[in-house]
PDB file of N, CA and C in Angstrom:
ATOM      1  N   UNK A   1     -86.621 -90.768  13.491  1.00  0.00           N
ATOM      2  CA  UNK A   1     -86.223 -89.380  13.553  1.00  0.00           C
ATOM      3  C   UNK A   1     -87.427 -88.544  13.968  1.00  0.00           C
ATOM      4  N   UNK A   2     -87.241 -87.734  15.032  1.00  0.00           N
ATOM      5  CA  UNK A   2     -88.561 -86.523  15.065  1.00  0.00           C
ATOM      6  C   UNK A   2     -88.382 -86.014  14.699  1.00  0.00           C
ATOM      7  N   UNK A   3     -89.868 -84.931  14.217  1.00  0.00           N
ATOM      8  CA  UNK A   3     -89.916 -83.843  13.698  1.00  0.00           C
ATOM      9  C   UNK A   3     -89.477 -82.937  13.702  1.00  0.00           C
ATOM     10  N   UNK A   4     -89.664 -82.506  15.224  1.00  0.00           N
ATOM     11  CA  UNK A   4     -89.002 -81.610  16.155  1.00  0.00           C
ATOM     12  C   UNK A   4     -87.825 -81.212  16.134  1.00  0.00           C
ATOM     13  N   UNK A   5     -87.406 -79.779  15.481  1.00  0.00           N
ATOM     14  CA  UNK A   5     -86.201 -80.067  16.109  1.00  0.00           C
ATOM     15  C   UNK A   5     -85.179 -79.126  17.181  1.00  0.00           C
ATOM     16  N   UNK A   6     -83.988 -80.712  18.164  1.00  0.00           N
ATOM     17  CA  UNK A   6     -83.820 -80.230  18.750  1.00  0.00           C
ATOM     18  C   UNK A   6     -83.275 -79.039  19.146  1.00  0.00           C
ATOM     19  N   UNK A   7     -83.346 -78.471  20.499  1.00  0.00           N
ATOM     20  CA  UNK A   7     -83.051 -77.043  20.417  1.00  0.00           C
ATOM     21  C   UNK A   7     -81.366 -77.431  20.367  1.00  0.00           C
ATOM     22  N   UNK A   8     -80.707 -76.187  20.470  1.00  0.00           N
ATOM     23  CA  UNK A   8     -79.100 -75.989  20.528  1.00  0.00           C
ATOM     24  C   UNK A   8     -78.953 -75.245  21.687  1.00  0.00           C
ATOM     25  N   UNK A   9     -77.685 -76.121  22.397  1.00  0.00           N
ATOM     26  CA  UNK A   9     -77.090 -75.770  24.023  1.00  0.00           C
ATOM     27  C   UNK A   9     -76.547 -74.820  23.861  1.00  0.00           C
ATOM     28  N   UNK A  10     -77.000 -73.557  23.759  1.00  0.00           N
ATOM     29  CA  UNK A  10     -76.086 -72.457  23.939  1.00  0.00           C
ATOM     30  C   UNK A  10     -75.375 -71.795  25.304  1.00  0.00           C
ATOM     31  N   UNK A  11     -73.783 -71.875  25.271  1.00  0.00           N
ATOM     32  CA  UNK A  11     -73.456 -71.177  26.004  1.00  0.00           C
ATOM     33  C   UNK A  11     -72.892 -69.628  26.774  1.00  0.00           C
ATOM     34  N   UNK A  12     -73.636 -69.767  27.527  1.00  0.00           N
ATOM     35  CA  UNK A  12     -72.817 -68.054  28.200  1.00  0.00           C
ATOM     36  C   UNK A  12     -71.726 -68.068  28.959  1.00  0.00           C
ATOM     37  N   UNK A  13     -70.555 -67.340  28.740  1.00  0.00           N
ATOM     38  CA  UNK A  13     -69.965 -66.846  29.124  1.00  0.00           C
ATOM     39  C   UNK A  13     -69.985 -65.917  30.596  1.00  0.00           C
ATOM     40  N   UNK A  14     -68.754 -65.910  31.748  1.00  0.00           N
ATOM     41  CA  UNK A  14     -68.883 -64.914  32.779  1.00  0.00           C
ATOM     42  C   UNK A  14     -68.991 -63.518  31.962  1.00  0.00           C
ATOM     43  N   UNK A  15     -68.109 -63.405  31.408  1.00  0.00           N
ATOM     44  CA  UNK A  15     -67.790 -61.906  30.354  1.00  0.00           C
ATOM     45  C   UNK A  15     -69.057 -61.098  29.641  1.00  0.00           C
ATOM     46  N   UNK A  16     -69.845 -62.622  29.004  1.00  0.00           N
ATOM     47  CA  UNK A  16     -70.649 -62.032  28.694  1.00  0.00           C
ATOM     48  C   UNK A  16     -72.354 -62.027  29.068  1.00  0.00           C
ATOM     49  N   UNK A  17     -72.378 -62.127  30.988  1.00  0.00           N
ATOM     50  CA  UNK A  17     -73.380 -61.990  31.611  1.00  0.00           C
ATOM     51  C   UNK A  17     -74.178 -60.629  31.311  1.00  0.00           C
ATOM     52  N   UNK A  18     -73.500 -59.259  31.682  1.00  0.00           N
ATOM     53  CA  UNK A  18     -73.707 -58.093  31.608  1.00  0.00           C
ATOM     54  C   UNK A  18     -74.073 -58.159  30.022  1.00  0.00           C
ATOM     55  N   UNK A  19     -73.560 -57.659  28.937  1.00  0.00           N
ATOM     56  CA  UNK A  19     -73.690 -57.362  27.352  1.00  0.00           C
ATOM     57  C   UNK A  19     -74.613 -58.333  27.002  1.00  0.00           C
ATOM     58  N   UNK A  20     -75.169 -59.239  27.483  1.00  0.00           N
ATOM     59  CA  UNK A  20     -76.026 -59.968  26.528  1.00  0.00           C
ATOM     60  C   UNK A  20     -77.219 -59.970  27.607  1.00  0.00           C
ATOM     61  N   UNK A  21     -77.439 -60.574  28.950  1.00  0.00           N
ATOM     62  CA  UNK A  21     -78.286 -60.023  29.670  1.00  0.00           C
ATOM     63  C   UNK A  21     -78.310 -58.752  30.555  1.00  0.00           C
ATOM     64  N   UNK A  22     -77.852 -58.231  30.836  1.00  0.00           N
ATOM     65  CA  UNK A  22     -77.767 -57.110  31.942  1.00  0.00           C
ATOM     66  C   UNK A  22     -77.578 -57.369  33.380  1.00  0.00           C
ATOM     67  N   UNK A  23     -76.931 -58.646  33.391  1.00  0.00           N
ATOM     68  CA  UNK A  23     -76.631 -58.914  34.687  1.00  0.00           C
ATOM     69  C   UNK A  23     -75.325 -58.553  35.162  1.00  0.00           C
ATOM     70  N   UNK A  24     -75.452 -57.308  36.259  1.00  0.00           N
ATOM     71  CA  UNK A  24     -74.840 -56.559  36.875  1.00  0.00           C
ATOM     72  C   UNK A  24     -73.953 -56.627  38.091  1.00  0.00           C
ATOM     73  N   UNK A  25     -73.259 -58.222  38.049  1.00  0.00           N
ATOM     74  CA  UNK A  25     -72.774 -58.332  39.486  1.00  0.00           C
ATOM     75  C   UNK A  25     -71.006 -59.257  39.113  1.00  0.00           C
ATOM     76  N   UNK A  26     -70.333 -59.108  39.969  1.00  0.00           N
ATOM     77  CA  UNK A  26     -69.507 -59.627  40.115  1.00  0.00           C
ATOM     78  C   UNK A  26     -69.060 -60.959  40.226  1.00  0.00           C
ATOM     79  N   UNK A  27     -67.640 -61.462  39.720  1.00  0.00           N
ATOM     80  CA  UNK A  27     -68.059 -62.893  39.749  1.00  0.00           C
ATOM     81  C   UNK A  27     -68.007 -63.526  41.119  1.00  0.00           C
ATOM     82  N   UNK A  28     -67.779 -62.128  42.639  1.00  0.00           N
ATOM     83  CA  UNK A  28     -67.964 -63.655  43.378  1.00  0.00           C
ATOM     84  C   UNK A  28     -69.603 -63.632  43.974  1.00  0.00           C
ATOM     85  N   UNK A  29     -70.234 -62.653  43.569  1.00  0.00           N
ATOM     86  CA  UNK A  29     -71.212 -62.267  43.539  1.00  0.00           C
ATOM     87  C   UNK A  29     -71.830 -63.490  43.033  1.00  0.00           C
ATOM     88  N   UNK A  30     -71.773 -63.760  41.691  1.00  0.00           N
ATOM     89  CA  UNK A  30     -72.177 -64.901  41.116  1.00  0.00           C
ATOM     90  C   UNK A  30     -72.156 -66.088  41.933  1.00  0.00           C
ATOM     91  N   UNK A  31     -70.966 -66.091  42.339  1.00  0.00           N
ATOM     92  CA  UNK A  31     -70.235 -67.297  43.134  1.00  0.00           C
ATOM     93  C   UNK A  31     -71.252 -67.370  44.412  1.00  0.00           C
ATOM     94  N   UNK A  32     -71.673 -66.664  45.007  1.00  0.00           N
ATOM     95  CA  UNK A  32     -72.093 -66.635  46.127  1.00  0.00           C
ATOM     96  C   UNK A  32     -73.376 -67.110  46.063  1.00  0.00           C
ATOM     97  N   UNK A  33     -74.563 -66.359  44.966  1.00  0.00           N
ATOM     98  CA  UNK A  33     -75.685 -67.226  44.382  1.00  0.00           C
ATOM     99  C   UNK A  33     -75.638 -68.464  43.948  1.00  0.00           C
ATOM    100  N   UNK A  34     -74.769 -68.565  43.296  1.00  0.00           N
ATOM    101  CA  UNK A  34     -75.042 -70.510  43.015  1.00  0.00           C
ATOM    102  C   UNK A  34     -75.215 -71.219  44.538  1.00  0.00           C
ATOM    103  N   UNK A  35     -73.980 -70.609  45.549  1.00  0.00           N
ATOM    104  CA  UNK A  35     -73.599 -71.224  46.686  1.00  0.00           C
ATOM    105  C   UNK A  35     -75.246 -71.569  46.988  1.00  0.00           C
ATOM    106  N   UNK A  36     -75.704 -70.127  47.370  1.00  0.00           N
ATOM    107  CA  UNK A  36     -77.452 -69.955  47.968  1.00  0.00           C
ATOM    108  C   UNK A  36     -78.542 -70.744  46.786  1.00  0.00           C
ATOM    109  N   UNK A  37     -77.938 -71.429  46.148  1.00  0.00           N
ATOM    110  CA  UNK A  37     -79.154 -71.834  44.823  1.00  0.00           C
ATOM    111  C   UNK A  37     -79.847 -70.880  44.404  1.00  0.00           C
ATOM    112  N   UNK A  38     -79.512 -69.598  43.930  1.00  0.00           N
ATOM    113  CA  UNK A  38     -80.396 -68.323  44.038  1.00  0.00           C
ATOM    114  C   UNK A  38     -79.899 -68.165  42.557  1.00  0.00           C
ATOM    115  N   UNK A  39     -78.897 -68.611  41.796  1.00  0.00           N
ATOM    116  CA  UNK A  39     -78.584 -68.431  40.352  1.00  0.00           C
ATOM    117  C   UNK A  39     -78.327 -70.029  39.613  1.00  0.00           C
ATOM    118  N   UNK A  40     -78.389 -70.124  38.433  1.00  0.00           N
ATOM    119  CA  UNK A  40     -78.026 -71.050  37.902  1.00  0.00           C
ATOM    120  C   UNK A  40     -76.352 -71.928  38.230  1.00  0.00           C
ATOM    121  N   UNK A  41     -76.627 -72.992  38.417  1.00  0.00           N
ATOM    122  CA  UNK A  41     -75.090 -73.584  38.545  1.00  0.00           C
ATOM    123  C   UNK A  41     -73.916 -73.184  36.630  1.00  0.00           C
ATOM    124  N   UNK A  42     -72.866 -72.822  37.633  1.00  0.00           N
ATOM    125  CA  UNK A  42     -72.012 -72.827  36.051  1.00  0.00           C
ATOM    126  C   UNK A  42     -71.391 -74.229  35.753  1.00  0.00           C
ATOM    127  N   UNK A  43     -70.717 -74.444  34.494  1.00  0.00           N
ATOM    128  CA  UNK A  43     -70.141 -75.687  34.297  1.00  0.00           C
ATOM    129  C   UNK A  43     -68.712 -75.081  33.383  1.00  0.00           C
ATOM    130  N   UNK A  44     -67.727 -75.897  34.093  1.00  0.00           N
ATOM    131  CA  UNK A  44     -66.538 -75.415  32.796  1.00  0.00           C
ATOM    132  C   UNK A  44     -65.870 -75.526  31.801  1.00  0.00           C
ATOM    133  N   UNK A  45     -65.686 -74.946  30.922  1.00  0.00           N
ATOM    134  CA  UNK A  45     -65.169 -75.456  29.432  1.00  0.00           C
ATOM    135  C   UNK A  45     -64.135 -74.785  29.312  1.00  0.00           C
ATOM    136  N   UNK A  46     -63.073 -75.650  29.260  1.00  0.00           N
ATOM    137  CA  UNK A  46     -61.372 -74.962  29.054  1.00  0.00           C
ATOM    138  C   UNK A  46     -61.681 -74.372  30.142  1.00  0.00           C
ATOM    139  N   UNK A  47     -61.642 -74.447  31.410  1.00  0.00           N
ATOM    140  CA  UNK A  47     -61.142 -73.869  32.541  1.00  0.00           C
ATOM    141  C   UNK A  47     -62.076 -72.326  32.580  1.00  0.00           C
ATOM    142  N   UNK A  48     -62.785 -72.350  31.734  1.00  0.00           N
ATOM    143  CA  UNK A  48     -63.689 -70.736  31.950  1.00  0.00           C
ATOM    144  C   UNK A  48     -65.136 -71.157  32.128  1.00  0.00           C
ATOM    145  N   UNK A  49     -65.269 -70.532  33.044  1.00  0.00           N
ATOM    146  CA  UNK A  49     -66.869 -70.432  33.753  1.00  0.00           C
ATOM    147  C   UNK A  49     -68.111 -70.006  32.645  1.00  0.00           C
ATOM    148  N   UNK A  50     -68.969 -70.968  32.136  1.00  0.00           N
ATOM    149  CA  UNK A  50     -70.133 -71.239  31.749  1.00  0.00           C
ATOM    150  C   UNK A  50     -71.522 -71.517  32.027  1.00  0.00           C
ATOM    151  N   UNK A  51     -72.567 -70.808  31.530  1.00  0.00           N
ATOM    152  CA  UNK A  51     -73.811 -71.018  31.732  1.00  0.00           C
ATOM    153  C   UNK A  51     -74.879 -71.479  30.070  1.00  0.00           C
ATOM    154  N   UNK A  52     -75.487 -72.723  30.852  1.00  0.00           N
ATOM    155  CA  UNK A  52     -76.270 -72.645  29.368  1.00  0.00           C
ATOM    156  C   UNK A  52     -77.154 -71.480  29.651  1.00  0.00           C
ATOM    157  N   UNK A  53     -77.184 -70.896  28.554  1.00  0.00           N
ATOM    158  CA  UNK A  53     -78.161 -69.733  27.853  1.00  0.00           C
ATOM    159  C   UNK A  53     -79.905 -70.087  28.336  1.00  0.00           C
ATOM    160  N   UNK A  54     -80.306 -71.194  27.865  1.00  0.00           N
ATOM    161  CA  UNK A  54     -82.035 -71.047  28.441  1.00  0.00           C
ATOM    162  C   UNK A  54     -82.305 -71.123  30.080  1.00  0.00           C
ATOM    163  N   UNK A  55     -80.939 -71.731  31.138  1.00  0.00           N
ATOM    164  CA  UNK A  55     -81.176 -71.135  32.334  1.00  0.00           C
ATOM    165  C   UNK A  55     -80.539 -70.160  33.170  1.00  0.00           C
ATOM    166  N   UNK A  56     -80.010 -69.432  32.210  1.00  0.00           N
ATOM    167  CA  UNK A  56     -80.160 -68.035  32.413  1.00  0.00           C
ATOM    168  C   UNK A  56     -81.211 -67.049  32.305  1.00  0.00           C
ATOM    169  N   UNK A  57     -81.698 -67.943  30.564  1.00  0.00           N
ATOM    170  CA  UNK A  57     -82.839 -67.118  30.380  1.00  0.00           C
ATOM    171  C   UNK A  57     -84.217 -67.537  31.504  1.00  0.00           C
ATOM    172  N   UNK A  58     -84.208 -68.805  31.766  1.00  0.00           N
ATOM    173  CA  UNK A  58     -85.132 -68.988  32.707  1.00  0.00           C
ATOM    174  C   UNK A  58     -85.613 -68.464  34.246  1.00  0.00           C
ATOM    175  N   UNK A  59     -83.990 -68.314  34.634  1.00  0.00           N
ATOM    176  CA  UNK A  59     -83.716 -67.639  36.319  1.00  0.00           C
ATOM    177  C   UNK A  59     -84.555 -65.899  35.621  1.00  0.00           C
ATOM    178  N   UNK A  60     -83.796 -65.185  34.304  1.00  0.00           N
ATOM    179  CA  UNK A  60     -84.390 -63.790  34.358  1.00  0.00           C
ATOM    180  C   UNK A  60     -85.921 -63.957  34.407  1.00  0.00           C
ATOM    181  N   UNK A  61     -86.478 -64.825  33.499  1.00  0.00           N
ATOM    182  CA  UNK A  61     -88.334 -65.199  33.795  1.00  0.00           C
ATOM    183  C   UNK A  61     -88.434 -65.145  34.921  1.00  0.00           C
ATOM    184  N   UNK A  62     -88.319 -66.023  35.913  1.00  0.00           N
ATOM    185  CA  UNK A  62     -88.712 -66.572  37.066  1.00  0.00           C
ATOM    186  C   UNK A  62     -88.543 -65.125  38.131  1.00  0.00           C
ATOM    187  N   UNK A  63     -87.338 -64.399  37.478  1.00  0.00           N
ATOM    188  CA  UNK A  63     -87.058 -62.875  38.153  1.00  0.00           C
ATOM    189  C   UNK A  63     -87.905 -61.925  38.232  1.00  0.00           C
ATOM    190  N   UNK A  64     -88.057 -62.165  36.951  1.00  0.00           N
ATOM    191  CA  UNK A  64     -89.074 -60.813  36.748  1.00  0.00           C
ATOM    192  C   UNK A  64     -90.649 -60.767  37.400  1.00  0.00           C
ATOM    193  N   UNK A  65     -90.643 -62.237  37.231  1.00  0.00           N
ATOM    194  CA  UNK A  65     -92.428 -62.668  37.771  1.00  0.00           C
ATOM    195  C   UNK A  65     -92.340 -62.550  39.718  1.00  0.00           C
ATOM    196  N   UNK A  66     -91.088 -61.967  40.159  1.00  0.00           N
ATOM    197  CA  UNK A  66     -91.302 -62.297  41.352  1.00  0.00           C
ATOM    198  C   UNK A  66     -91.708 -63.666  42.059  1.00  0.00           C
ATOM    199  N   UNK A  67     -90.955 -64.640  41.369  1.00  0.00           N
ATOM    200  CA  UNK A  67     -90.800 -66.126  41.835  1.00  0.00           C
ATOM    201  C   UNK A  67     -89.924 -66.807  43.200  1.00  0.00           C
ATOM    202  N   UNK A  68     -89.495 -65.765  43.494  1.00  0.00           N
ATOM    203  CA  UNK A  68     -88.888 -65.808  45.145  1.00  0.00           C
ATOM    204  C   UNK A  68     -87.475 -66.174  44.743  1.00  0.00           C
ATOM    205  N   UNK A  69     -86.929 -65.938  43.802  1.00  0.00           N
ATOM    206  CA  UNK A  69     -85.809 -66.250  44.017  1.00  0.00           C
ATOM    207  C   UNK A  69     -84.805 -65.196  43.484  1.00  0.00           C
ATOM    208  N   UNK A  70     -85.217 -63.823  43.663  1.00  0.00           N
ATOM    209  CA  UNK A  70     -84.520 -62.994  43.504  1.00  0.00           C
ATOM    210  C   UNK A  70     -82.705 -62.816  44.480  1.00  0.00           C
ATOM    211  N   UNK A  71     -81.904 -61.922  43.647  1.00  0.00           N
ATOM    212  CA  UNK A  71     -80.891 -62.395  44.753  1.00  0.00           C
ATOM    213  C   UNK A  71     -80.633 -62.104  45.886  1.00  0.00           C
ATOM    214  N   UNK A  72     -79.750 -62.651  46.125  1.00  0.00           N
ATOM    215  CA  UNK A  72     -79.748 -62.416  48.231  1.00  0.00           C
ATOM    216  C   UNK A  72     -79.025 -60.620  48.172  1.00  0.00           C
ATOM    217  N   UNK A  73     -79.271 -60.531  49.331  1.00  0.00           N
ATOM    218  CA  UNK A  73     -78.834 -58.636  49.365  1.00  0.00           C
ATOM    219  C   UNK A  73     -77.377 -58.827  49.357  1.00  0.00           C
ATOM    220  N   UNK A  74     -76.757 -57.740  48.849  1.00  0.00           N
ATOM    221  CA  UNK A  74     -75.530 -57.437  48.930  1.00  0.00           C
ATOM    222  C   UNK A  74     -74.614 -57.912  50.248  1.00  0.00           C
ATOM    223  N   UNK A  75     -73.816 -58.033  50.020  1.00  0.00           N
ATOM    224  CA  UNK A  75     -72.376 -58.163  50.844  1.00  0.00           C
ATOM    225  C   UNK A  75     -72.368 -57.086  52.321  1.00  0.00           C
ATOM    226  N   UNK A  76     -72.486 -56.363  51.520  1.00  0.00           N
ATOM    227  CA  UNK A  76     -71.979 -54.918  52.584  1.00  0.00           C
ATOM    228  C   UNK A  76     -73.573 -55.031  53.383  1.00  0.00           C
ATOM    229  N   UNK A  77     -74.853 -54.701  52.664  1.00  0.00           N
ATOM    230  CA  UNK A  77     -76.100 -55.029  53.031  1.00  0.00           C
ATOM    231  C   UNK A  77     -76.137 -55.824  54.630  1.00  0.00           C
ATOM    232  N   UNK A  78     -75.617 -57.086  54.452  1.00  0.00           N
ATOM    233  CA  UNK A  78     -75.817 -58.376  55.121  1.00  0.00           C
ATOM    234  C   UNK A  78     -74.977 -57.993  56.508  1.00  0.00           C
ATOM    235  N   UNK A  79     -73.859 -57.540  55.999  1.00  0.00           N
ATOM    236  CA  UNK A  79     -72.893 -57.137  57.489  1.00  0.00           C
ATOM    237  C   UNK A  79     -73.345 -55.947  58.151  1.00  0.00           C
ATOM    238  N   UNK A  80     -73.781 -55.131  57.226  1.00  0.00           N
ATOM    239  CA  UNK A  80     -74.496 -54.065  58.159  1.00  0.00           C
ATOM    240  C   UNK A  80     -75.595 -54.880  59.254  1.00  0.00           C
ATOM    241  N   UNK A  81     -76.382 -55.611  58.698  1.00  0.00           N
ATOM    242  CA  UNK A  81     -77.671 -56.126  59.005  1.00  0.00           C
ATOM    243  C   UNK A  81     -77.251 -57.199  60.510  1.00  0.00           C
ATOM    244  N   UNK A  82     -76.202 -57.586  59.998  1.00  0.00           N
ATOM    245  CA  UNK A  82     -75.618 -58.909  61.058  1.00  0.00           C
ATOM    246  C   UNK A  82     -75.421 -58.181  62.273  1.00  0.00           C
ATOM    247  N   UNK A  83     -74.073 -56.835  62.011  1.00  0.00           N
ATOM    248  CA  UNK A  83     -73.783 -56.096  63.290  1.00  0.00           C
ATOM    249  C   UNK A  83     -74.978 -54.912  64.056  1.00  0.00           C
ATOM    250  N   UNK A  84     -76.237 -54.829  63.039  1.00  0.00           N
ATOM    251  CA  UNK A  84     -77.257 -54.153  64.243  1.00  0.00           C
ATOM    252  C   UNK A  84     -77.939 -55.368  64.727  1.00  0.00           C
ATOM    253  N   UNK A  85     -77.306 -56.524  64.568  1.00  0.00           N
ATOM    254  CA  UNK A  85     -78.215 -57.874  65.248  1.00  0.00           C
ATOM    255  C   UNK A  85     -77.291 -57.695  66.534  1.00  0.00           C
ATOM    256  N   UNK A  86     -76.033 -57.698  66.410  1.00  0.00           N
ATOM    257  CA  UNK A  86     -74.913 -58.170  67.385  1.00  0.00           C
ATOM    258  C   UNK A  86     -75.380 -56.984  68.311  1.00  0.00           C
ATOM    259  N   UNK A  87     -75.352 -55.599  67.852  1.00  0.00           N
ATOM    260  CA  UNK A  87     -75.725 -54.542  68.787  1.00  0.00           C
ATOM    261  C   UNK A  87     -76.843 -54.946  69.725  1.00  0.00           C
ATOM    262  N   UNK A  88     -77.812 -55.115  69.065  1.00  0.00           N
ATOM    263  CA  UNK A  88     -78.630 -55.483  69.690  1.00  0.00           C
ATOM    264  C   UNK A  88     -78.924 -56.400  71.001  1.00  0.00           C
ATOM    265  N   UNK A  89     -78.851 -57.174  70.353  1.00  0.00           N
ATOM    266  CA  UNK A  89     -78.611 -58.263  71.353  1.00  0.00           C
ATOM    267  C   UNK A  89     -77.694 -57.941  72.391  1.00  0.00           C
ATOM    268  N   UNK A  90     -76.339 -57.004  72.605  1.00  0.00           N
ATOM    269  CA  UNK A  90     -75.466 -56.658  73.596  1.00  0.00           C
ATOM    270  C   UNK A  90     -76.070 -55.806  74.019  1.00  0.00           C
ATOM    271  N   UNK A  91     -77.299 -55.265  73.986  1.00  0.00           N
ATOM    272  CA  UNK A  91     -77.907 -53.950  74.483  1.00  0.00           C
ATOM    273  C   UNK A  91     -79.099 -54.763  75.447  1.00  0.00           C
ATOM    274  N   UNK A  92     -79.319 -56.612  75.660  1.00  0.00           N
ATOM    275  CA  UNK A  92     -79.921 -57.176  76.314  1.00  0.00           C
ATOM    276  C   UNK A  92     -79.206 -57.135  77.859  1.00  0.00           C
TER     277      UNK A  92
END
């Protein structure tokens, strides 16, 4: 037996991303970061979307320190960004 003891898998909830960390985004928002590896992968229990708790808490560390893996820009952001590419380029 070790001494140590082990930690406990705590899980988070989609619901309770915002109220317990302050994470402010939507779930396909979410959805879209895992896609980019830019958030923690979820896993499901009874059919509802889960995160263990220490890599959540780990992605906010790694956030805050400016570890490059902050999230990708918004939705609307990206299409703006895409169609002054397309302009552009038709203005060749």
């Amino acid at each position: 037996m070790s001494s140590g003891a082990e930690p406990k898998l705590r899980l988070v909830y989609f619901e309770h991303l915002e109220s317990r960390f302050g994470i402010q985004a939507s779930e396909m928002t979410i959805h879209r970061w895992m896609k980019l590896k830019k958030f923690p992968q979820n896993i499901l229990i009874g059919g509802r979307k889960a995160w263990y708790e220490h890599e959540i808490l780990e992605w906010l560390a790694n956030l805050s320190r400016g570890k490059g893996i902050e999230p990708p820009p918004s939705r609307a952001k990206a299409k703006a960004r895409d169609n002054h590419r397309a302009n552009k380029a038709g203005a060749r």
